[in-house]
Protein backbone atom coordinates (compact mmCIF):
# COMPACT_ATOMS: atom_id res chain seq x y z
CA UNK A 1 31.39 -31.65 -0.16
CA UNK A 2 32.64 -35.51 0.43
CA UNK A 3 35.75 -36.13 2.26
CA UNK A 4 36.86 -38.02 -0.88
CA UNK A 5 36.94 -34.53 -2.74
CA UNK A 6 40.03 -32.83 -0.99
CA UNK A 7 41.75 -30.88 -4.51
CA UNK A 8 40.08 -28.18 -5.88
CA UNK A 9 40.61 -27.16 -9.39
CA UNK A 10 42.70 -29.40 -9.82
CA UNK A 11 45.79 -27.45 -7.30
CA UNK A 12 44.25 -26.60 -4.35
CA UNK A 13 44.78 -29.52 -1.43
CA UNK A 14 42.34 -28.80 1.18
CA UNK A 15 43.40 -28.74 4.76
CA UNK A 16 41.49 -29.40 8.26
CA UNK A 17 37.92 -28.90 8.02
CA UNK A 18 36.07 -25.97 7.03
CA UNK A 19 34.95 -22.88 8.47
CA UNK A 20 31.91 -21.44 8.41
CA UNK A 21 30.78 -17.49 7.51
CA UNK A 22 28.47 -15.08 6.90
CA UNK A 23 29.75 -15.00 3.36
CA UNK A 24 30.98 -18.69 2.88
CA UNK A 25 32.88 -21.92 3.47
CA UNK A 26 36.38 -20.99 4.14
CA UNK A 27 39.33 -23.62 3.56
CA UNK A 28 42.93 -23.64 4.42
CA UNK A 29 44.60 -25.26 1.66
CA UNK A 30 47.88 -25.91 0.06
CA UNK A 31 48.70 -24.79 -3.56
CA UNK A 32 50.40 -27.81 -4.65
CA UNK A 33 51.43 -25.66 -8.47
CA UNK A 34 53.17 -22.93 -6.27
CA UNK A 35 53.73 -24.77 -3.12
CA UNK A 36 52.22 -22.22 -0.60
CA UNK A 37 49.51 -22.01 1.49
CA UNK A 38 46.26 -20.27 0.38
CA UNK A 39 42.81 -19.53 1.76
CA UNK A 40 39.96 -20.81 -0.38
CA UNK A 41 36.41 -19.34 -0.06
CA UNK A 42 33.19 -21.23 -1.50
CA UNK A 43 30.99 -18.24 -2.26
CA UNK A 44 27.68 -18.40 0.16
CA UNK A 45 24.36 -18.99 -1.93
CA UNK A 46 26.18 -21.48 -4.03
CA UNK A 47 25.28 -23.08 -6.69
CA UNK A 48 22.25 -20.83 -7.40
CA UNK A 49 19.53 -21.35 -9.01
CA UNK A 50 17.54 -20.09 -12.24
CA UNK A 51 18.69 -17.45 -14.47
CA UNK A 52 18.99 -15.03 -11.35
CA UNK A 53 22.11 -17.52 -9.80
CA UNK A 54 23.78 -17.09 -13.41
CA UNK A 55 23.87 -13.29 -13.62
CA UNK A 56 25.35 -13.13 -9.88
CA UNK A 57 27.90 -15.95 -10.43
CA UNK A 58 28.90 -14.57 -13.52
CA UNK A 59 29.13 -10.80 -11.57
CA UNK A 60 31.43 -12.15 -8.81
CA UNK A 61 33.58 -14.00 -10.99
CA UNK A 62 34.20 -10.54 -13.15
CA UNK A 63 34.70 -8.79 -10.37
CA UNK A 64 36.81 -11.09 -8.30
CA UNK A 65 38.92 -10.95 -11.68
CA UNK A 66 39.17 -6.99 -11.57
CA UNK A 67 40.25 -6.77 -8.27
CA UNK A 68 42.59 -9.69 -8.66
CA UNK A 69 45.51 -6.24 -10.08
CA UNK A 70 44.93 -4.72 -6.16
CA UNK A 71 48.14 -4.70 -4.52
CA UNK A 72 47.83 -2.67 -1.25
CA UNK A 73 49.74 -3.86 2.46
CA UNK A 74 46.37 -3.94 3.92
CA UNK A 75 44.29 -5.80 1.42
CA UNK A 76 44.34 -9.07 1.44
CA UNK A 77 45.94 -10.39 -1.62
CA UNK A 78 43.51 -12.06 -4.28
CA UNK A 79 45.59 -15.00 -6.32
CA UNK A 80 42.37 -16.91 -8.40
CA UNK A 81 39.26 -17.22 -8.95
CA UNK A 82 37.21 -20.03 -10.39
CA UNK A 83 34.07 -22.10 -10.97
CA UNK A 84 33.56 -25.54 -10.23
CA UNK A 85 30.21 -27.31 -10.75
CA UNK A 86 28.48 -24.13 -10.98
CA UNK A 87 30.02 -22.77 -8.08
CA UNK A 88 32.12 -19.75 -7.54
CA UNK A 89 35.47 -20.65 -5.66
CA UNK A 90 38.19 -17.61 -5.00
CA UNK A 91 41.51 -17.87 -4.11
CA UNK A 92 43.54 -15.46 -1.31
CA UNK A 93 46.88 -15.46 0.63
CA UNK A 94 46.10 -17.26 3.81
CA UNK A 95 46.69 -14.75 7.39
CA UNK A 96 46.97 -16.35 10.36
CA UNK A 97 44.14 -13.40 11.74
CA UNK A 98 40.98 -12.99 13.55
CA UNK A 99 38.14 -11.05 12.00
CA UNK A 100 36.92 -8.07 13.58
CA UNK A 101 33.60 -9.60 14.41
CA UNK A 102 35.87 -11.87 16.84
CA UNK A 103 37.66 -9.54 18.66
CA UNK A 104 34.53 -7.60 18.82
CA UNK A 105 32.85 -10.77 20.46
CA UNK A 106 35.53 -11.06 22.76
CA UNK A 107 36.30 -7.23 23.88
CA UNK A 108 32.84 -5.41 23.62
CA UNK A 109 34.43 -2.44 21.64
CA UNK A 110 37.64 -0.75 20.81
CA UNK A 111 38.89 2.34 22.32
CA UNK A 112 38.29 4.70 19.72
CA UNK A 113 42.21 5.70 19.21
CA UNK A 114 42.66 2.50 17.94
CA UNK A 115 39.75 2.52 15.95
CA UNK A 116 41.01 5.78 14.34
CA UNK A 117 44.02 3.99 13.32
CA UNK A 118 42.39 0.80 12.48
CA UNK A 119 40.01 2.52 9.74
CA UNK A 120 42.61 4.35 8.75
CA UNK A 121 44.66 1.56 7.31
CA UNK A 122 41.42 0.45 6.19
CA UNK A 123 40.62 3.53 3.93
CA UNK A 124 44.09 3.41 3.17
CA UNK A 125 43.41 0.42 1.22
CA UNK A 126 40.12 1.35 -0.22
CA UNK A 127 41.14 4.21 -1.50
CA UNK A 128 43.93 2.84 -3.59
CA UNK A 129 41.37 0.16 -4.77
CA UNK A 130 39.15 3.52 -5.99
CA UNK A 131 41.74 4.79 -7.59
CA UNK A 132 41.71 1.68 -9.64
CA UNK A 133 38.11 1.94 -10.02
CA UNK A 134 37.87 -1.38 -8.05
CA UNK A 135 34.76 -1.10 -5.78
CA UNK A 136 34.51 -3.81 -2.38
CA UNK A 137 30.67 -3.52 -2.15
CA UNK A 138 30.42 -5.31 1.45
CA UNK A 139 32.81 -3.53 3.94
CA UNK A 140 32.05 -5.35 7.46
CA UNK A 141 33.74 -6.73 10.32
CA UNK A 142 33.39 -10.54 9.24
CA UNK A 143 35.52 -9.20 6.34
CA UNK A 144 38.47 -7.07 8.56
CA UNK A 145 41.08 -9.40 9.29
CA UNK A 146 43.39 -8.67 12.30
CA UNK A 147 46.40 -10.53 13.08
CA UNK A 148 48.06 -11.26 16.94
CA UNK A 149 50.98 -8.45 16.16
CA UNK A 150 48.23 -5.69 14.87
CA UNK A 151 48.35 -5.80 11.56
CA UNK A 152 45.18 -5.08 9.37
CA UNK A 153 44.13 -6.50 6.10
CA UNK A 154 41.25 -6.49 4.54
CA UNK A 155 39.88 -9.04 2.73
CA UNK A 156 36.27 -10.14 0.50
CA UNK A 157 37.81 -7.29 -2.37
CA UNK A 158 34.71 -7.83 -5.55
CA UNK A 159 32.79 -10.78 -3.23
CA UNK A 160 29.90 -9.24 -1.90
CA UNK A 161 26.87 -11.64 -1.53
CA UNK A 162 24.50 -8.73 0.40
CA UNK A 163 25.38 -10.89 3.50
CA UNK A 164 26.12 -7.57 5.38
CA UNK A 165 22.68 -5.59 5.74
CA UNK A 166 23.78 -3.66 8.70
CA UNK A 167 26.67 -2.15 6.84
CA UNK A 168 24.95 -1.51 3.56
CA UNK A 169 24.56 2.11 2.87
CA UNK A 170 21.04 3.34 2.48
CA UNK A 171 20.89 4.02 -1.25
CA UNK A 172 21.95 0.56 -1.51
CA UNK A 173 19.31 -1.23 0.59
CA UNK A 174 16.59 1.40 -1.95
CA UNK A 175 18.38 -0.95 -4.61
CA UNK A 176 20.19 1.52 -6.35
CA UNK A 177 23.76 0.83 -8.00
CA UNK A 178 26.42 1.02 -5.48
CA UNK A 179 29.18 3.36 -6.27
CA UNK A 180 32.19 4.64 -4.19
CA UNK A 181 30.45 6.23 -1.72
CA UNK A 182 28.45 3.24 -0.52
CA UNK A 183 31.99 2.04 0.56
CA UNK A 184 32.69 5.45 2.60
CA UNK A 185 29.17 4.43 4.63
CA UNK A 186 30.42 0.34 4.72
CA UNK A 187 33.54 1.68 6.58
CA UNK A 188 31.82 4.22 8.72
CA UNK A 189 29.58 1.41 9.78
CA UNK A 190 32.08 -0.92 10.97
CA UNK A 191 33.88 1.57 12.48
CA UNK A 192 31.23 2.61 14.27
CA UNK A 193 30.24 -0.90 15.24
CA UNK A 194 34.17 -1.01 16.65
CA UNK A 195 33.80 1.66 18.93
CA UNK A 196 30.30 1.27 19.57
CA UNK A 197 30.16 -2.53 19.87
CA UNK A 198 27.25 -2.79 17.67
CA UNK A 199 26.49 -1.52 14.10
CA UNK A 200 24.66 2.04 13.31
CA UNK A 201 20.98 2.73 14.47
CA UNK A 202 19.14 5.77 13.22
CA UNK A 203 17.10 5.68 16.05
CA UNK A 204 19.99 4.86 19.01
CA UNK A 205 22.72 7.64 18.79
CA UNK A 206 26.31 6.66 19.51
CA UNK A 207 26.98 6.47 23.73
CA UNK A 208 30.63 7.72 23.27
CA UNK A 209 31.89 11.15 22.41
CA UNK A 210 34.90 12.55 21.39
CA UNK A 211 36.22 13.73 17.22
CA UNK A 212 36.33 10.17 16.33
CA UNK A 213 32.75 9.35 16.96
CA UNK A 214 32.15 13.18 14.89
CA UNK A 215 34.00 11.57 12.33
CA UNK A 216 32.88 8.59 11.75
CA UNK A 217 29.17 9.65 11.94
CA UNK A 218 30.48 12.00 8.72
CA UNK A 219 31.13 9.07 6.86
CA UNK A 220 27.57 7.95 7.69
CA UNK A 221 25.93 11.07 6.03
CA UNK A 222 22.58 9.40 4.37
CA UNK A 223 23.31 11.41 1.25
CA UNK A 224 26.03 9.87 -0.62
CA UNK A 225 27.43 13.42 -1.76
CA UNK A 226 27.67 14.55 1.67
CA UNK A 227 30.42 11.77 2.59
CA UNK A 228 33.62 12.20 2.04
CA UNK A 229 36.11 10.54 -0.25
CA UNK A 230 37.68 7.42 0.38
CA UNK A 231 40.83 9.22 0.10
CA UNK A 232 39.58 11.93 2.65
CA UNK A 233 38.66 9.62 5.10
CA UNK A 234 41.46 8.16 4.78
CA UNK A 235 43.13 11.70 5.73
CA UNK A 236 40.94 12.34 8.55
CA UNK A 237 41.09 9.02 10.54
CA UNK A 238 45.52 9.41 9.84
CA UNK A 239 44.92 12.58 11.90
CA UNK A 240 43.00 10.92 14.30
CA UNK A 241 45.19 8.29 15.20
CA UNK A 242 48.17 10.35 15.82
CA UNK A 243 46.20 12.73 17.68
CA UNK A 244 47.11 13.25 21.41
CA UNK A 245 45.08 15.68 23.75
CA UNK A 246 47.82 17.78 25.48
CA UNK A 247 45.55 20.33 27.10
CA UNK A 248 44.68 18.55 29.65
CA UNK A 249 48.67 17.43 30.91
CA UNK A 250 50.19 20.39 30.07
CA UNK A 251 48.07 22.77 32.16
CA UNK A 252 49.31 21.18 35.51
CA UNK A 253 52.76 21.78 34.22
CA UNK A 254 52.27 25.09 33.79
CA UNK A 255 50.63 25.89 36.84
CA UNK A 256 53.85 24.15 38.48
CA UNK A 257 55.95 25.97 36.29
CA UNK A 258 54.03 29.58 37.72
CA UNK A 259 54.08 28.21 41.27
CA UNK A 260 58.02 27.09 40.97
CA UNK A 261 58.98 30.70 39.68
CA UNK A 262 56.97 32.56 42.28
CA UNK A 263 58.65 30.74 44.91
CA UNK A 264 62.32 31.19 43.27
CA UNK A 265 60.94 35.26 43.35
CA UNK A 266 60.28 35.17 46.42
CA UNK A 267 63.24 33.62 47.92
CA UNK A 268 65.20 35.75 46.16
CA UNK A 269 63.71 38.94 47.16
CA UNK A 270 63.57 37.60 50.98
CA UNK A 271 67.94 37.03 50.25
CA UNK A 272 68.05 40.76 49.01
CA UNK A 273 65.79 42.16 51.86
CA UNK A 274 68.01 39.86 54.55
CA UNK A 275 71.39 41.76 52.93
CA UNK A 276 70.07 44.94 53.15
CA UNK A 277 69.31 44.62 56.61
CA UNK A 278 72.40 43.12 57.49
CA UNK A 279 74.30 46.35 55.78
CA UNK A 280 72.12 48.78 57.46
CA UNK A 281 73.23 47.16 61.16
């Protein structure tokens, strides 16, 4: 794109230079009709070519419309969508945020307390989007946005490109129609690329251990009927995240508890014996 060319659809002042992604160029830009600032995304792939590139533009473009109606405090908010010389262009509140693929790059892994509570904001969020029959199709960490204060949003609602491979479920990479739970395996994948710093491997199993891990290899079941619900996962990971291991702390407390008491008992029978004897003289 020429420098000359800095409004998009004819509202949409580009700002700085653009970033690059897995699933497109990203802009900062200023909406000059509603005077705020926006995030503008020029769909990867684009333009495309032969009658292939039409059937895909025109799919994202219907379903960046559909899940334009989401309204959920962790998805990212979708505000337009539009086509400009045969390519796709969509519209979103701009987040001052890293993805999750950064802080992945930077920290390894998460602990997986924190992933618990991560995906469960996460399934929070797709499973209102469900409920609307609104599916995301390519859940992944380039498309988890986390901001310096912890808040989660996810973003990419109705965009997916196939740029994710890694977080595909399998039924999908057969080529079969993804429905909801090819999202349940998306979010189990980057989950478990969170905690384990890299995505699933059939043939590597998962280094850490604990009911997190357990759960998140349930949402990885290879038979779609096996996972659970968005809204179930959702359930599960809330329980997760507020989950504190007390068997471990309070057993030491006991035990000083049993050892305190026993030592009151035995001074006190020691005072009784000492009165007794005292009488007896």
């Amino acid at each position: 794109m020429g420098s000359k060319k800095t409004t998009l659809g004819g509202r949409y002042r580009l700002l700085g230079s653009a970033a690059h992604g897995p699933s497109g160029t990203v802009w900062r830009a200023k909406d000059e009709l509603l005077d705020r600032f926006v995030t503008v995304r020029q769909l990867s792939g684009c333009p495309f070519d032969a009658a292939h590139s039409d059937r895909v533009r025109a799919k994202v473009i219907r379903d960046a419309r559909v899940a334009i109606r989401l309204r959920h405090p962790n998805a990212i908010v979708l505000h337009d969508v539009f086509e400009l010389d045969g390519t796709p262009y969509v519209v979103t509140e701009h987040l001052a945020a890293r993805t999750l693929s950064e802080v992945l790059e930077q920290n390894g892994s998460l602990p997986p307390g924190r992933v618990a509570a991560l995906g469960a904001r996460l399934a929070s969020a797709l499973a209102a989007a469900h409920a609307d029959g609104i599916l995301h199709r390519d859940i992944s960490p380039d498309n988890v946005l986390i901001t310096d204060d912890g808040s989660v949003k996810l973003t990419g609602f109705g965009l997916s490109t196939g740029d994710s491979p890694a977080y595909l479920a399998p039924e999908t990479t057969r080529g079969a129609v993804p429905g909801f739970p090819a999202d349940v395996f998306s979010l189990g994948a980057t989950l478990y690329a969170a905690i384990e710093g890299q995505p699933p491997s059939g043939a590597v199993p998962p280094r850490t251990h604990g009911p997190v891990i357990d759960a998140v290899l349930g949402l990885l079941h290879p038979a779609p009927a096996a996972r659970p619900t968005m809204a179930q996962a959702e359930q599960l990971l809330t329980g997760l995240a507020t989950f504190r291991p007390v068997a471990r702390a309070v057993a030491p407390r006991a035990h000083v508890r049993v050892v305190v008491a026993g030592t009151v008992l035995v001074l006190v029978i020691g005072a009784v014996a000492l009165s007794r004897s005292a009488k007896s003289a």
